[in-house]
N, C-alpha and C. Protein backbone atom coordinates (compact mmCIF):
# COMPACT_ATOMS: atom_id res chain seq x y z
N UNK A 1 0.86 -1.17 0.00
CA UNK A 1 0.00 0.00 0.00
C UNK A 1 0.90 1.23 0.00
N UNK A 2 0.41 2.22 -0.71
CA UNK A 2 0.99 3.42 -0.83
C UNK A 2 1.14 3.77 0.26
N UNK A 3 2.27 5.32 0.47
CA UNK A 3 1.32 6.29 1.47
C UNK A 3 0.67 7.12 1.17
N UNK A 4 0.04 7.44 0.43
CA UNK A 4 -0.98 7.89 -0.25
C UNK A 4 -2.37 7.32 -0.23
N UNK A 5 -2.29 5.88 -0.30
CA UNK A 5 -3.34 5.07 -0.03
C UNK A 5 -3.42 4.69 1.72
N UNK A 6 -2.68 4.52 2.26
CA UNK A 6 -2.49 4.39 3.60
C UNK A 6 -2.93 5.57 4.53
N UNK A 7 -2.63 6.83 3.77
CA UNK A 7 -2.88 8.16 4.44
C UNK A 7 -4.48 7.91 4.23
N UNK A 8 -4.88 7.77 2.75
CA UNK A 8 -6.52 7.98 2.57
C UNK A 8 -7.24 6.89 3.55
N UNK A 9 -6.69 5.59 3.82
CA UNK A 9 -6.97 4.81 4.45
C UNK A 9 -7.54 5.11 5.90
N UNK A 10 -6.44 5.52 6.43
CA UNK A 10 -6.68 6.34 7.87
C UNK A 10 -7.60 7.58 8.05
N UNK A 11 -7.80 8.19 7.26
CA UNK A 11 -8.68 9.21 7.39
C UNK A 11 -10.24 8.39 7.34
N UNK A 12 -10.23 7.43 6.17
CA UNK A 12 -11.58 7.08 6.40
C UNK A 12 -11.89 5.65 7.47
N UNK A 13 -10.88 5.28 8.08
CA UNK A 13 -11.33 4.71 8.99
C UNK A 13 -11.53 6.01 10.77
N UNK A 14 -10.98 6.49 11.10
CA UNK A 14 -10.84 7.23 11.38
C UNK A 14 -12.52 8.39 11.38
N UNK A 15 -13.12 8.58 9.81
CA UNK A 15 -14.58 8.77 9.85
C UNK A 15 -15.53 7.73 10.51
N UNK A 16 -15.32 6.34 10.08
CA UNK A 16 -15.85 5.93 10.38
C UNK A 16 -16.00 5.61 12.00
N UNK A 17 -14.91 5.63 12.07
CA UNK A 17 -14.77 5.56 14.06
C UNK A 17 -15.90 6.20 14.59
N UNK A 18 -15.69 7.53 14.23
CA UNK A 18 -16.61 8.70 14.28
C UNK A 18 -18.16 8.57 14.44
N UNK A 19 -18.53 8.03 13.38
CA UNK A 19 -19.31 7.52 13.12
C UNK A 19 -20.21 6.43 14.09
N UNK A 20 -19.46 5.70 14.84
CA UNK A 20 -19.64 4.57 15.60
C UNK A 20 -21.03 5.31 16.57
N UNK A 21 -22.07 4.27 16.57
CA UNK A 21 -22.94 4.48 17.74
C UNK A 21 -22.99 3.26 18.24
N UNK A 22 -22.26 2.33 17.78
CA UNK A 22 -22.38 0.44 18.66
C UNK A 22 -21.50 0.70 19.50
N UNK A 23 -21.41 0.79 21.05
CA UNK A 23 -20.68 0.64 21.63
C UNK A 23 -19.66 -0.54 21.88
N UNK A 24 -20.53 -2.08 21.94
CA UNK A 24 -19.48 -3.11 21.42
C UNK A 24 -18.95 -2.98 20.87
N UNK A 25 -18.92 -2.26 19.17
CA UNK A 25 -17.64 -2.42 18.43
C UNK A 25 -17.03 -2.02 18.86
N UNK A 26 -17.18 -0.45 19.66
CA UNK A 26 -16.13 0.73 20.23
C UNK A 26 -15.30 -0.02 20.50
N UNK A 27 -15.89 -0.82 21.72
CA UNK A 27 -14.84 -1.15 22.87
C UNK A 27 -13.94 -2.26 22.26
N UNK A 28 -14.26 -3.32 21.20
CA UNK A 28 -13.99 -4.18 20.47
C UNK A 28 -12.41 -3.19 19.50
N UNK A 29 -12.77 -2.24 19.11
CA UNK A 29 -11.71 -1.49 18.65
C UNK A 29 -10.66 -1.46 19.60
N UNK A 30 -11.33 -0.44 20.98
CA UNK A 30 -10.24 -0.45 21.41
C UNK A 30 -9.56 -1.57 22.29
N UNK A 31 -9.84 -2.23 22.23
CA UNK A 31 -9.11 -4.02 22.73
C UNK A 31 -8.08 -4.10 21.41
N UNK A 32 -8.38 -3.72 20.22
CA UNK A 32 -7.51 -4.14 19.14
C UNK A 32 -6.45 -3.23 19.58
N UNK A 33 -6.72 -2.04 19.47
CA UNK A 33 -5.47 -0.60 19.71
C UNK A 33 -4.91 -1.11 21.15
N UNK A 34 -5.56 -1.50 22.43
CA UNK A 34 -4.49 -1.51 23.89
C UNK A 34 -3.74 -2.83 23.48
N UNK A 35 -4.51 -4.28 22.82
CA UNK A 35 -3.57 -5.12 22.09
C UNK A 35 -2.42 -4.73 21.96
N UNK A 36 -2.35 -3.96 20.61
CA UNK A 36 -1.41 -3.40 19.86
C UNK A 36 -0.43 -2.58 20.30
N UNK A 37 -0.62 -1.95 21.07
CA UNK A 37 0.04 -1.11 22.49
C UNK A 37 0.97 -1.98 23.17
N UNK A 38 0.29 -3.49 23.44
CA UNK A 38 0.95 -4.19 24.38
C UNK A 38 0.63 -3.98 25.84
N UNK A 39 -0.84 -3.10 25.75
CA UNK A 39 -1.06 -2.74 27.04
C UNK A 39 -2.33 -3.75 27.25
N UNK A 40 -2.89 -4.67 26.99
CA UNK A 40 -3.58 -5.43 26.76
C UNK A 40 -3.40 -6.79 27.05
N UNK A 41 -3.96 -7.98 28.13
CA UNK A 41 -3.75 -9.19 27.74
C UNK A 41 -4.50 -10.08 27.31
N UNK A 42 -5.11 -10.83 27.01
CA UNK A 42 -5.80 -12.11 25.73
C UNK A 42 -6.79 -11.25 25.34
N UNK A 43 -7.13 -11.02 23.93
CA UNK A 43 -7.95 -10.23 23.35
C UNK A 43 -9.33 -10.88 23.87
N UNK A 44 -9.78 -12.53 24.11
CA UNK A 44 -10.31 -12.85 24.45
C UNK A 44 -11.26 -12.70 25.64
N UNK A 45 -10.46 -12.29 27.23
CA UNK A 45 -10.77 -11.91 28.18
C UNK A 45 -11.08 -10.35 28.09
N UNK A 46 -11.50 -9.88 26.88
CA UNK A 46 -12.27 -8.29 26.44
C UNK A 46 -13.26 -8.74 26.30
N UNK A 47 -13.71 -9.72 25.48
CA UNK A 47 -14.84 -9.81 24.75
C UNK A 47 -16.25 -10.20 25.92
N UNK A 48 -17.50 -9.87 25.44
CA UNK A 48 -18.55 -10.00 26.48
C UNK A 48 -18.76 -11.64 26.33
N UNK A 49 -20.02 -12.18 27.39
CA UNK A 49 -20.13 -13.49 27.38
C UNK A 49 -21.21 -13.60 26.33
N UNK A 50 -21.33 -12.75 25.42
CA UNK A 50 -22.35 -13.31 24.65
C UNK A 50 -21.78 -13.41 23.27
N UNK A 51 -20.34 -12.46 23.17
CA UNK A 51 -19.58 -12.58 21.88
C UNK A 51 -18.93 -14.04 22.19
N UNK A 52 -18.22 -13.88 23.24
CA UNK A 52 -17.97 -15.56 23.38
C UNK A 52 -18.14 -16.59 23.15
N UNK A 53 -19.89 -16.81 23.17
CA UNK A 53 -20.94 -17.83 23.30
C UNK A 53 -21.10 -17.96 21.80
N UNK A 54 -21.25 -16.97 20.92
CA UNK A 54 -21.40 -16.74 19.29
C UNK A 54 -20.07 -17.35 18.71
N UNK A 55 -18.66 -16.57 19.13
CA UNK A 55 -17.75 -17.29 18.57
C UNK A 55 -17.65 -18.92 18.65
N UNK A 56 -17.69 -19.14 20.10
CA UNK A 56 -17.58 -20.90 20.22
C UNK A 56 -19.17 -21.28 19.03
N UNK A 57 -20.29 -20.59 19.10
CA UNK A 57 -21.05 -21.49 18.38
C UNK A 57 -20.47 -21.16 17.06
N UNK A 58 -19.73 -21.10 16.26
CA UNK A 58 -19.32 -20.43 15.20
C UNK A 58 -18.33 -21.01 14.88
N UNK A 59 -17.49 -21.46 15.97
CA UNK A 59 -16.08 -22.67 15.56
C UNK A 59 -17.33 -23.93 15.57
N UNK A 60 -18.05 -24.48 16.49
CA UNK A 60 -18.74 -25.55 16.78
C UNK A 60 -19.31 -25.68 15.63
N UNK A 61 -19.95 -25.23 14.59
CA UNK A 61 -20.74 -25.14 13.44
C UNK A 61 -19.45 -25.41 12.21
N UNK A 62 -18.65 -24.52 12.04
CA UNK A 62 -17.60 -24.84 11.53
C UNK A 62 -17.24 -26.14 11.68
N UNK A 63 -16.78 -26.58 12.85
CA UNK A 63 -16.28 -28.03 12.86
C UNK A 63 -16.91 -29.20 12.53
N UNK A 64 -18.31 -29.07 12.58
CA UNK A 64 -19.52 -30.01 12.08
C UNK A 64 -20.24 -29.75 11.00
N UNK A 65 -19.26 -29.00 10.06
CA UNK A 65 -19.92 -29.02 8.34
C UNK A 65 -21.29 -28.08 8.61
N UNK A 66 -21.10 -27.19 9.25
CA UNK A 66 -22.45 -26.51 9.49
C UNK A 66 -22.62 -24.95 8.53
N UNK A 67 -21.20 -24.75 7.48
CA UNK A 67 -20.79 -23.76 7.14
C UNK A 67 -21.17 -23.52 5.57
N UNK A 68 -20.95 -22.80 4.81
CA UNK A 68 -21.35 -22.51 3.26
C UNK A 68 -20.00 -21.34 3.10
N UNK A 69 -19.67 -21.50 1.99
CA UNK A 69 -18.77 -20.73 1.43
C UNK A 69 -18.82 -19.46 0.98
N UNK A 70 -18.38 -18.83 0.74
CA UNK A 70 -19.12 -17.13 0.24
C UNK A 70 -19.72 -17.40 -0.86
N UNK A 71 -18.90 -18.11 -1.55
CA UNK A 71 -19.19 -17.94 -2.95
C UNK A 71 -21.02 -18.90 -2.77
N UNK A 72 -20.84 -19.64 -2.13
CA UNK A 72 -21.98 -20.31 -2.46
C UNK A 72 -23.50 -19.63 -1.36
N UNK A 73 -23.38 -18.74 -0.32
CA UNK A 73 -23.85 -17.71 0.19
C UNK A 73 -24.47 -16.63 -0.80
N UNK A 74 -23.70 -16.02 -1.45
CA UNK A 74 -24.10 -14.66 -2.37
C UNK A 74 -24.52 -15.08 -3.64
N UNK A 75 -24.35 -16.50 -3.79
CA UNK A 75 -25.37 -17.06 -5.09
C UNK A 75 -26.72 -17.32 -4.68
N UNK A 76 -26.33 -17.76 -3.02
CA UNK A 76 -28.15 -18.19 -3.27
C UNK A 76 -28.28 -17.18 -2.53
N UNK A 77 -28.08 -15.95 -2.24
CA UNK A 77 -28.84 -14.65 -2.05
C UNK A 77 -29.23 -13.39 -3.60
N UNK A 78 -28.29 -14.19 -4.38
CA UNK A 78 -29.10 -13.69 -5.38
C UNK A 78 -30.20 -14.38 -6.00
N UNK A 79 -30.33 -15.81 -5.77
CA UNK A 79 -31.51 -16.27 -6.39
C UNK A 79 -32.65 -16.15 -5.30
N UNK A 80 -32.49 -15.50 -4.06
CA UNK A 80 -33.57 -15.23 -3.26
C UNK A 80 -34.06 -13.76 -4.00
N UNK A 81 -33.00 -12.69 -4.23
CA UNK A 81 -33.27 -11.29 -4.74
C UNK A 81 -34.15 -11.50 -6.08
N UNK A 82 -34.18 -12.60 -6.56
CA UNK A 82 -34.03 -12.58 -8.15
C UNK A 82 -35.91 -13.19 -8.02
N UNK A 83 -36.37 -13.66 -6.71
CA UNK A 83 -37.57 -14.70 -6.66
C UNK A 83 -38.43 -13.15 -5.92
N UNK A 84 -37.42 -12.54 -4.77
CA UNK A 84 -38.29 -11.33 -4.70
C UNK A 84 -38.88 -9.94 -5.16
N UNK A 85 -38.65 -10.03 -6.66
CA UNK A 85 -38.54 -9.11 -6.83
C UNK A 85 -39.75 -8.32 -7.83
């Protein structure tokens, strides 16, 4: 990446921060930034017990073929768009 592209990069994440009214993500951000700091320990012990509960069901589903691929996701959401329309 440029710095040119890197500079534009930061500015619009940076809007978007701004932007933020989910407070989970907020705080989800800043777990990434005190991470990154090194002021932070297991990104894990940030997260609430209900992101927790989603991730494990989310490996658990994963591990038992419970998953679809993108590619095969945004095909059959276009043949849902394509039946509603």
């Amino acid at each position: 990446m440029s710095t040119s592209e890197l500079n534009t990069t930061k500015k619009e994440l940076v809007n978007w921060i701004e932007s933020l009214k989910d407070d989970t993500l907020v705080g989800l951000l800043n777990s990434v930034k005190l991470s990154s700091e090194g002021k932070s320990g297991d990104w894990w012990d940030e997260l609430t017990e209900s992101d927790r509960v989603n991730i494990l069901a989310g490996i658990r589903d994963f591990e038992q073929g419970g998953t679809m691929s993108s590619k095969d996701f945004w095909n059959g959401l276009g043949q849902w768009i394509i039946l509603f329309r």
